[in-house]
PDB file of N, CA and C in Angstrom:
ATOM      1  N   UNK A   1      28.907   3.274   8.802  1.00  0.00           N
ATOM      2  CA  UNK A   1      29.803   3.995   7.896  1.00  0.00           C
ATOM      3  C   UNK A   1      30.432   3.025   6.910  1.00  0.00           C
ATOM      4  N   UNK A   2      30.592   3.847   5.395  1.00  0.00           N
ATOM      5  CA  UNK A   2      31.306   2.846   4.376  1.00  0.00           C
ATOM      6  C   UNK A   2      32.776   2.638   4.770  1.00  0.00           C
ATOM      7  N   UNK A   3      33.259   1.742   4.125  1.00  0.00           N
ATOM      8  CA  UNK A   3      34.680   1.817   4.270  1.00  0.00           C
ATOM      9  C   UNK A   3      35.333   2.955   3.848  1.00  0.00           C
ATOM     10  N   UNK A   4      36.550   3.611   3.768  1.00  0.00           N
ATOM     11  CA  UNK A   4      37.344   4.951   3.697  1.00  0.00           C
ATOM     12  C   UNK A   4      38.028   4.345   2.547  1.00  0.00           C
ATOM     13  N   UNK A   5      38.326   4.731   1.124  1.00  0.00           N
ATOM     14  CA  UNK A   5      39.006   4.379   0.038  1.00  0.00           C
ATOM     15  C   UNK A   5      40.397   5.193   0.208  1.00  0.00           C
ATOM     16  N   UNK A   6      41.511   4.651  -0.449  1.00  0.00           N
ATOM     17  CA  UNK A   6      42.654   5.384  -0.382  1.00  0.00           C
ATOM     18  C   UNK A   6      42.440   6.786  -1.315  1.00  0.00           C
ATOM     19  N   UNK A   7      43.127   7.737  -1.108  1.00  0.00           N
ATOM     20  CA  UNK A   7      43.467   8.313  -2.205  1.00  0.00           C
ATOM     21  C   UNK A   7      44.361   7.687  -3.347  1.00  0.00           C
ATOM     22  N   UNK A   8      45.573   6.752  -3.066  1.00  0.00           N
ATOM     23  CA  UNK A   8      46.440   6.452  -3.674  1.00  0.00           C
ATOM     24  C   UNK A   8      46.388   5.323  -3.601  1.00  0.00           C
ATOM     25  N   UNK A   9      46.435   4.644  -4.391  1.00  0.00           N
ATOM     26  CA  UNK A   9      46.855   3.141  -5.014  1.00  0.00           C
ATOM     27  C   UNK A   9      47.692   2.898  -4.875  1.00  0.00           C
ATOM     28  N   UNK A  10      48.416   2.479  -4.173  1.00  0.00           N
ATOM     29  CA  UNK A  10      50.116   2.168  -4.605  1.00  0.00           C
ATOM     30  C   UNK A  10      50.232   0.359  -4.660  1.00  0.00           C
ATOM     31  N   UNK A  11      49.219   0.060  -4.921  1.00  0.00           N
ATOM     32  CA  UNK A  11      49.530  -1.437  -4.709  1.00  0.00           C
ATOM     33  C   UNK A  11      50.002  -1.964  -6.234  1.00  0.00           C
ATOM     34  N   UNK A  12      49.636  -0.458  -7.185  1.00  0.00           N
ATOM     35  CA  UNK A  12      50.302  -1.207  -8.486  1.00  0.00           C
ATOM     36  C   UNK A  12      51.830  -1.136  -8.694  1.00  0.00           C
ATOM     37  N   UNK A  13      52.514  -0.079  -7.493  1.00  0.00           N
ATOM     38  CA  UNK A  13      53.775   0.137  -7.326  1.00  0.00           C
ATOM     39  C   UNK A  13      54.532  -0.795  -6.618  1.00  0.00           C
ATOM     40  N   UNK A  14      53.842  -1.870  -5.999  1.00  0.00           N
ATOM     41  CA  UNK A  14      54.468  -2.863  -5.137  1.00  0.00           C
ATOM     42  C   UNK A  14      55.754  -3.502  -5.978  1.00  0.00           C
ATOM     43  N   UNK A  15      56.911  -3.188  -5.392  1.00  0.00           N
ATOM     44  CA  UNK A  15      58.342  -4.226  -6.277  1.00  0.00           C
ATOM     45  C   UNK A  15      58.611  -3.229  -7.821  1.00  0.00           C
ATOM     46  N   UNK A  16      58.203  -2.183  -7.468  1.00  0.00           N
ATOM     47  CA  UNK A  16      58.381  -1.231  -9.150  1.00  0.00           C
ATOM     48  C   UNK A  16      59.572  -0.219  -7.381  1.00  0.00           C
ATOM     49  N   UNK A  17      59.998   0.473  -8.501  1.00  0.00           N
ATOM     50  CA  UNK A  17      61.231   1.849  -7.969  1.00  0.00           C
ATOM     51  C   UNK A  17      60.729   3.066  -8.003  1.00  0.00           C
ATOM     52  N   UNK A  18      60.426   3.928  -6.732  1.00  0.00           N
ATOM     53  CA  UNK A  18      59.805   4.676  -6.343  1.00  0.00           C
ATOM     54  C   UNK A  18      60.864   6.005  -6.123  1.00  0.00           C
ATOM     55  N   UNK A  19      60.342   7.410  -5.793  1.00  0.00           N
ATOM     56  CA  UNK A  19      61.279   8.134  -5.693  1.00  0.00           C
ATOM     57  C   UNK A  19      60.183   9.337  -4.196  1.00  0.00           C
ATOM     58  N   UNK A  20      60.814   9.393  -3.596  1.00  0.00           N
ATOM     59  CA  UNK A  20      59.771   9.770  -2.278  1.00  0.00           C
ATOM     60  C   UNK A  20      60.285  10.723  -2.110  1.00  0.00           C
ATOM     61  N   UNK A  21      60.378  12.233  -1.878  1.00  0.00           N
ATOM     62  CA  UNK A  21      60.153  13.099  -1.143  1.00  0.00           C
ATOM     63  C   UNK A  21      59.924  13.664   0.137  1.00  0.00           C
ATOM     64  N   UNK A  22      60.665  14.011   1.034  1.00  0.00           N
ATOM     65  CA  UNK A  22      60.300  14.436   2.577  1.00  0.00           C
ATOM     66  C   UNK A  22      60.231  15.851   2.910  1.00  0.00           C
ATOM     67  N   UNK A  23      59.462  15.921   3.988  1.00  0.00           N
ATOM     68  CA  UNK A  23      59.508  17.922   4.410  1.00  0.00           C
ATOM     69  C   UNK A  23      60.798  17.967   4.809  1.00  0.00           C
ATOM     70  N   UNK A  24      61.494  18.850   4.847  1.00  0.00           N
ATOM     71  CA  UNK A  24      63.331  18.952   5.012  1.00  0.00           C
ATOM     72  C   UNK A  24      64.004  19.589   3.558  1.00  0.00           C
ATOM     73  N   UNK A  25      63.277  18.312   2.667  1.00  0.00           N
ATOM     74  CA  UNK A  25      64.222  18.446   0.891  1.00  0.00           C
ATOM     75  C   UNK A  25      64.940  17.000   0.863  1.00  0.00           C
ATOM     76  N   UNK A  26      64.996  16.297   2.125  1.00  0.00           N
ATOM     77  CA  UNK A  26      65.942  14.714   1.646  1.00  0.00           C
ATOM     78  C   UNK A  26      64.650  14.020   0.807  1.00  0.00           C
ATOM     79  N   UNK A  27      65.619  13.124   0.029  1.00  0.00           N
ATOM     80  CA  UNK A  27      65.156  12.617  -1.153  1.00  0.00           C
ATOM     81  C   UNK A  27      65.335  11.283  -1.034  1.00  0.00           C
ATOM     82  N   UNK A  28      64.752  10.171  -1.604  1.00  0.00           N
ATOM     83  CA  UNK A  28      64.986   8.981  -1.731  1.00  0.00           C
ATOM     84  C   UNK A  28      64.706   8.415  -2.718  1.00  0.00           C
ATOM     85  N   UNK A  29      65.624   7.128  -3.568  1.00  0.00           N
ATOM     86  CA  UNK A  29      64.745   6.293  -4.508  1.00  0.00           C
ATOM     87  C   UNK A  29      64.488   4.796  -3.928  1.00  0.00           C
ATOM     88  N   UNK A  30      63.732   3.895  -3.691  1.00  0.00           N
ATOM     89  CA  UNK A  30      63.871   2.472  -3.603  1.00  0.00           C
ATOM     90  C   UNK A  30      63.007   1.734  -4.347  1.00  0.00           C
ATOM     91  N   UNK A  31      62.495   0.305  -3.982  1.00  0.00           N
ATOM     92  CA  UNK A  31      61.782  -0.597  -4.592  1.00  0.00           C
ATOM     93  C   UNK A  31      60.933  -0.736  -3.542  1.00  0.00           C
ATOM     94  N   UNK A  32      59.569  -0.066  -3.506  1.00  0.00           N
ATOM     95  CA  UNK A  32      58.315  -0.430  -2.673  1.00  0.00           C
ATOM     96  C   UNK A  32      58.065  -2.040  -2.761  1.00  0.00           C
ATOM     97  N   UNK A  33      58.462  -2.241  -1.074  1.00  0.00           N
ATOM     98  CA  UNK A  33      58.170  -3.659  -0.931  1.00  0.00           C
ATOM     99  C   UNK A  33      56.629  -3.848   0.101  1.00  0.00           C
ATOM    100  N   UNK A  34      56.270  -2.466   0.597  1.00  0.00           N
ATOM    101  CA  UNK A  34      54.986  -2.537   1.584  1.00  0.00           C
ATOM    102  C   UNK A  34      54.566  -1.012   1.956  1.00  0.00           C
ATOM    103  N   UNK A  35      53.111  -0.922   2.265  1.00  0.00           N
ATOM    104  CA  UNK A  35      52.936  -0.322   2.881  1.00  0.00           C
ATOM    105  C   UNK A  35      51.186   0.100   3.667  1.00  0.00           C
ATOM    106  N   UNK A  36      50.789   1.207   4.492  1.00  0.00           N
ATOM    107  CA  UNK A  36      49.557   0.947   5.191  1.00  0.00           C
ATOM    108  C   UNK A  36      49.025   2.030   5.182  1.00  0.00           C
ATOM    109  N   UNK A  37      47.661   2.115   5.926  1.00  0.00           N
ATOM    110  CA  UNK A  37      46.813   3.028   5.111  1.00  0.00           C
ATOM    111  C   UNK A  37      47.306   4.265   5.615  1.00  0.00           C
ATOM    112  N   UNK A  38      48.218   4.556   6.800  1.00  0.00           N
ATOM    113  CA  UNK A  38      48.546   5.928   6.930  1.00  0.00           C
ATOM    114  C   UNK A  38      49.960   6.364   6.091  1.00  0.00           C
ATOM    115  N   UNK A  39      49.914   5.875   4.661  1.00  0.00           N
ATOM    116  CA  UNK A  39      50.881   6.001   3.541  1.00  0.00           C
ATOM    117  C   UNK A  39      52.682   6.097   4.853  1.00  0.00           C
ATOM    118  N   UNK A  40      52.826   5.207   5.121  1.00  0.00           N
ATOM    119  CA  UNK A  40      53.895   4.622   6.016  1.00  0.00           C
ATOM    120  C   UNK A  40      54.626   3.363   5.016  1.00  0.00           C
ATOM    121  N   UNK A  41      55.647   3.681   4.307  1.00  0.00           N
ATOM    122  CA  UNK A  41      56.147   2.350   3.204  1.00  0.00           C
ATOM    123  C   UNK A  41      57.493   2.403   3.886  1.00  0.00           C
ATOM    124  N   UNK A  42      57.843   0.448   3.105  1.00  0.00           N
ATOM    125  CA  UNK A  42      58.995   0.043   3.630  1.00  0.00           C
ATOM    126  C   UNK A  42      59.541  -0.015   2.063  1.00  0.00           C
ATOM    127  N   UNK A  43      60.722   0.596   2.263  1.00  0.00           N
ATOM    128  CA  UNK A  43      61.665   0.729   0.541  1.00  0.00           C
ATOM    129  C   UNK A  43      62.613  -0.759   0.716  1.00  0.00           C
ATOM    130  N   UNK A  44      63.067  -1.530  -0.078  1.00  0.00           N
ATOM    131  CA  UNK A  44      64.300  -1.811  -0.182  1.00  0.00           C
ATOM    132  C   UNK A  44      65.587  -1.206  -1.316  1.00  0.00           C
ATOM    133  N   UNK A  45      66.706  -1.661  -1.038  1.00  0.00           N
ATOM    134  CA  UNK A  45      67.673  -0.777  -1.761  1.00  0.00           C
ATOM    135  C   UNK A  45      67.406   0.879  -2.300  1.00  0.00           C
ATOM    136  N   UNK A  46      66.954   1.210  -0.857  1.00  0.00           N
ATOM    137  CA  UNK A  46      67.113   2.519  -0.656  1.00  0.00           C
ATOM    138  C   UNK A  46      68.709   3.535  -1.366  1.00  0.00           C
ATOM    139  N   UNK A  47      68.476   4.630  -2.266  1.00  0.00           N
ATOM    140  CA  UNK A  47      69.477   5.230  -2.207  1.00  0.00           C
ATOM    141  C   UNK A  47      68.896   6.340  -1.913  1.00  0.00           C
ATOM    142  N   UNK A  48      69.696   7.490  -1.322  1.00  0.00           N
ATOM    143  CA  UNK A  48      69.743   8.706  -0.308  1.00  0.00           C
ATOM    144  C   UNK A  48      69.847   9.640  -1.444  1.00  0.00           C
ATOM    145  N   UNK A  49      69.424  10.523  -2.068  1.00  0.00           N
ATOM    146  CA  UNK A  49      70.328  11.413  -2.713  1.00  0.00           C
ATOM    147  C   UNK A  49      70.396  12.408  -2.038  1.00  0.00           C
ATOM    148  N   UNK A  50      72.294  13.101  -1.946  1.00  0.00           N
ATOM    149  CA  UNK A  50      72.710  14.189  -0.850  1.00  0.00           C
ATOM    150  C   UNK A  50      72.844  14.819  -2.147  1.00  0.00           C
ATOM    151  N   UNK A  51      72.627  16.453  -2.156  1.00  0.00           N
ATOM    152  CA  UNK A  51      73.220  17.407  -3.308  1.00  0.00           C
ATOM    153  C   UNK A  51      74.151  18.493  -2.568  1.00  0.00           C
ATOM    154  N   UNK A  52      74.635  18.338  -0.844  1.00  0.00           N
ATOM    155  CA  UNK A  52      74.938  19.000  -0.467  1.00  0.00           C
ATOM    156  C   UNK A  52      76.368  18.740  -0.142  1.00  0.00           C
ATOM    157  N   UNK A  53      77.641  18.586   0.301  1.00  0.00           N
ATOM    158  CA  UNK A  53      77.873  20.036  -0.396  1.00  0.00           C
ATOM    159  C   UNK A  53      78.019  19.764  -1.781  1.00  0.00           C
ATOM    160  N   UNK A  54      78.317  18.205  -2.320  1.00  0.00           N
ATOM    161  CA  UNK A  54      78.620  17.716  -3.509  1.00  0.00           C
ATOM    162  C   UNK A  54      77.522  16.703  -3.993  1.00  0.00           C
ATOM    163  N   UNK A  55      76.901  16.815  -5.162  1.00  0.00           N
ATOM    164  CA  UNK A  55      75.847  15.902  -5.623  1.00  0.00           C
ATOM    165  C   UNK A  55      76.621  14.227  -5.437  1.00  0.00           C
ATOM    166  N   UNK A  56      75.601  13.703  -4.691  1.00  0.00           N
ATOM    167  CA  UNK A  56      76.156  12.286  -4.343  1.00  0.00           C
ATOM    168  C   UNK A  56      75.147  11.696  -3.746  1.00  0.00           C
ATOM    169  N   UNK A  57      75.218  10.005  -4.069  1.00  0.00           N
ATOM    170  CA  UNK A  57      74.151   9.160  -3.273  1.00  0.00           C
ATOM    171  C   UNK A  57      74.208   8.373  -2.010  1.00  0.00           C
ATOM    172  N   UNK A  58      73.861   7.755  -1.432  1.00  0.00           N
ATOM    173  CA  UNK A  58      74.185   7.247  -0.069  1.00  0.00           C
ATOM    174  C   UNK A  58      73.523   6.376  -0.021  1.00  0.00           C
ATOM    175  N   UNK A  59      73.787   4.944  -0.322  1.00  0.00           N
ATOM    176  CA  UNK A  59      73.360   3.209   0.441  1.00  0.00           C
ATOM    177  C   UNK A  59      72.187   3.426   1.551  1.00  0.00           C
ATOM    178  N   UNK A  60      71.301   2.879   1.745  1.00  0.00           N
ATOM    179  CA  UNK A  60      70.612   3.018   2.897  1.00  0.00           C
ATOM    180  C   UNK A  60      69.989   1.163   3.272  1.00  0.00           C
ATOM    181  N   UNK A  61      70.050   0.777   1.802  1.00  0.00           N
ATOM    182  CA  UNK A  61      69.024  -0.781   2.174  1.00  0.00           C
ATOM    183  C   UNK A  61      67.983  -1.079   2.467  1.00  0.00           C
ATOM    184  N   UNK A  62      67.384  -1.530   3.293  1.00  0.00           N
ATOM    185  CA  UNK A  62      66.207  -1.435   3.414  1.00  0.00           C
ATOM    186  C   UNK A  62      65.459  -0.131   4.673  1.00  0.00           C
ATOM    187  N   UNK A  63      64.510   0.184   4.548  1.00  0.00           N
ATOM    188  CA  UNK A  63      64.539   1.757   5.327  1.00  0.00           C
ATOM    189  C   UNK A  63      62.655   1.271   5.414  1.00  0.00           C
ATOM    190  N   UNK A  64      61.987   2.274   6.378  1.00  0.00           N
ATOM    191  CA  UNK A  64      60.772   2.251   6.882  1.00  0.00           C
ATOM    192  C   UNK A  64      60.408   3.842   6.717  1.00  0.00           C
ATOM    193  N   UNK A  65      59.758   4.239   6.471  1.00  0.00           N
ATOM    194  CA  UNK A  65      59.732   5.924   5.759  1.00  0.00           C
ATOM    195  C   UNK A  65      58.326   6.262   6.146  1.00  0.00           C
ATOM    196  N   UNK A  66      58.177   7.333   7.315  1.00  0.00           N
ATOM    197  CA  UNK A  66      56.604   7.573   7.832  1.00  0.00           C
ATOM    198  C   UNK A  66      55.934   8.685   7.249  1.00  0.00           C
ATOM    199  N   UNK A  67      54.732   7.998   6.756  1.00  0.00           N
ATOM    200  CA  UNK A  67      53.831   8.732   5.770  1.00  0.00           C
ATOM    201  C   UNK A  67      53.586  10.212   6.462  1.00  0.00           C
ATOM    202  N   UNK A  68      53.978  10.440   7.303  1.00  0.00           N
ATOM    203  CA  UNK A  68      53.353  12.012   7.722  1.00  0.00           C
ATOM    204  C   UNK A  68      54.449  12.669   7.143  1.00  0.00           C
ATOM    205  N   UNK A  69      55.589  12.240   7.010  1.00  0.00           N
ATOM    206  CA  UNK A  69      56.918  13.369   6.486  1.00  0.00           C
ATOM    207  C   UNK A  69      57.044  13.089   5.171  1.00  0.00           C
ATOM    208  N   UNK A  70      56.235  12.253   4.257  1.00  0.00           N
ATOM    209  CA  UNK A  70      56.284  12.147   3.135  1.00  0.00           C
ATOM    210  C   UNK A  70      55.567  13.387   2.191  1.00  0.00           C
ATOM    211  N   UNK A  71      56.252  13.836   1.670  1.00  0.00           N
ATOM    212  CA  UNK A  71      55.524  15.384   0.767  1.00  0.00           C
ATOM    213  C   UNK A  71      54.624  14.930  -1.270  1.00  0.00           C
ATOM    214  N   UNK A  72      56.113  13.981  -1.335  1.00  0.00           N
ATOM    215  CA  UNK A  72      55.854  13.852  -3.109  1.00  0.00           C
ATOM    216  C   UNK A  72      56.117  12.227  -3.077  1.00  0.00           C
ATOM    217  N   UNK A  73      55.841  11.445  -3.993  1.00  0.00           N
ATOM    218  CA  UNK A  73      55.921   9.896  -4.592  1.00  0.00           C
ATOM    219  C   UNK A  73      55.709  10.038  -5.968  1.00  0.00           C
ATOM    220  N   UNK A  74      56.490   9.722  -6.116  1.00  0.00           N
ATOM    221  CA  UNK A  74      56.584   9.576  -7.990  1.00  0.00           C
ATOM    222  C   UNK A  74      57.388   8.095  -8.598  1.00  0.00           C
ATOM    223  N   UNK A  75      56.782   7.357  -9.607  1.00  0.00           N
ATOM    224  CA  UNK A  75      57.385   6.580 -10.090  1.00  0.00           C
ATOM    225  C   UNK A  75      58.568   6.864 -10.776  1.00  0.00           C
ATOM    226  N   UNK A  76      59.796   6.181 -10.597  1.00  0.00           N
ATOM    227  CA  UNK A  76      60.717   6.427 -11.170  1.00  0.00           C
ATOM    228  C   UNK A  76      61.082   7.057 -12.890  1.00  0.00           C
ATOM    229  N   UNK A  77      60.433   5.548 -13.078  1.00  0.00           N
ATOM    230  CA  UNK A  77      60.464   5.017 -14.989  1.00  0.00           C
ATOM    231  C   UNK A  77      58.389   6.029 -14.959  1.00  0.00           C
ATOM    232  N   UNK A  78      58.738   7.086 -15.364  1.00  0.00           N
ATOM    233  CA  UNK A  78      57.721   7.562 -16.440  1.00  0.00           C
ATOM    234  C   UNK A  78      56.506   8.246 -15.293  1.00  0.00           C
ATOM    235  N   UNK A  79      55.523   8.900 -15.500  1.00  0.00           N
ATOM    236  CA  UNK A  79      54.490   9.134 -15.032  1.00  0.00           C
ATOM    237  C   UNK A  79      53.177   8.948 -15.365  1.00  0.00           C
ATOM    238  N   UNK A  80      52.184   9.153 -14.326  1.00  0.00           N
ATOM    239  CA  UNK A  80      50.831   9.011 -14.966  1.00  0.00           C
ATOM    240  C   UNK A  80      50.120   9.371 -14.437  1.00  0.00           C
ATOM    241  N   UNK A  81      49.328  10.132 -15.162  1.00  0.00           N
ATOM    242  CA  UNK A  81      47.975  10.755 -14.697  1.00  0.00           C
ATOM    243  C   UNK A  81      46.698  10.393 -14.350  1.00  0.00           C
ATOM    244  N   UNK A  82      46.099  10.933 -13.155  1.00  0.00           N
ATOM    245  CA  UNK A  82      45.334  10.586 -12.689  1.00  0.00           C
ATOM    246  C   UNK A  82      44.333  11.828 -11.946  1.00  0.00           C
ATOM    247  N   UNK A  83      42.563  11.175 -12.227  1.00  0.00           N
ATOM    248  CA  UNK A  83      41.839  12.069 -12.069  1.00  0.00           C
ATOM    249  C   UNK A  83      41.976  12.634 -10.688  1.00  0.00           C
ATOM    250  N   UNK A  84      41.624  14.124 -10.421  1.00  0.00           N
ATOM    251  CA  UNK A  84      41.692  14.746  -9.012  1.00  0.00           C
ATOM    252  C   UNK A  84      41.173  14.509  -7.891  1.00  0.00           C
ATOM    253  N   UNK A  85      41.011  13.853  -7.073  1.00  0.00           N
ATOM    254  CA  UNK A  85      40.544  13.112  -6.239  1.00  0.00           C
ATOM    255  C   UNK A  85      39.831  14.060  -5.211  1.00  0.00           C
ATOM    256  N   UNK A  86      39.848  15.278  -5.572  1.00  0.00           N
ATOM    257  CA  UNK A  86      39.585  16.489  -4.692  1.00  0.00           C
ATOM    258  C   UNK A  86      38.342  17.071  -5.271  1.00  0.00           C
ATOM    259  N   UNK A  87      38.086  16.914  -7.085  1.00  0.00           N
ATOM    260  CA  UNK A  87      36.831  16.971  -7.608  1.00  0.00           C
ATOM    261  C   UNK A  87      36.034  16.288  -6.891  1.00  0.00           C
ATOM    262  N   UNK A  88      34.656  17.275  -7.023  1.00  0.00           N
ATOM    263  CA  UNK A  88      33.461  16.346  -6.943  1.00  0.00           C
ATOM    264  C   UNK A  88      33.204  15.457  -8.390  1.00  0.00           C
ATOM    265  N   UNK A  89      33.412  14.683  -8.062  1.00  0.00           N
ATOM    266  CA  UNK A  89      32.986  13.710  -9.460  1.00  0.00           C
ATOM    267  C   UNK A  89      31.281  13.669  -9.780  1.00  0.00           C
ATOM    268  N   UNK A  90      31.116  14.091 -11.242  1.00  0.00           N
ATOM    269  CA  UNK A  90      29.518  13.784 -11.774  1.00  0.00           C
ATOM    270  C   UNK A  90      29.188  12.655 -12.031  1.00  0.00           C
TER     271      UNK A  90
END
């Protein structure tokens, strides 16, 4: 068997500010300092964002965040598109 390719690249996100998503609705932003092929990343200067009962953020520091409860990843500063990885490619 070939090797298994990621879906996601994130190695160009390494030390860039990330914004992660969990099943629940908690939210996070940090600075991707690592992570492995079962999309499992370690943030530093984690902030929390709470919108409940009052929009507000929460310190976290460095945090370990497991890829199975991860829903969305988005770069902070801007977006970018990328082909569907779900196409069959011609």
């Amino acid at each position: 068997k070939g090797k298994r390719e990621a879906i996601l690249d994130l190695s160009k996100y390494v030390n860039e500010r990330i914004r992660v998503k969990f099943t629940g609705g908690r939210e996070v932003t940090g600075i991707l300092k690592g992570y492995d092929q079962l999309l499992n990343l370690v943030l530093d200067f984690v902030e929390e964002e709470i919108n409940e009962p009052d929009p507000r953020t929460r310190a976290l520091g460095l945090a370990v965040l497991r890829g199975p409860t991860i829903t969305l990843l988005s770069p902070v500063d801007g977006t970018e598109e990328i082909a569907n990885p779900f196409v069959a490619q011609e």
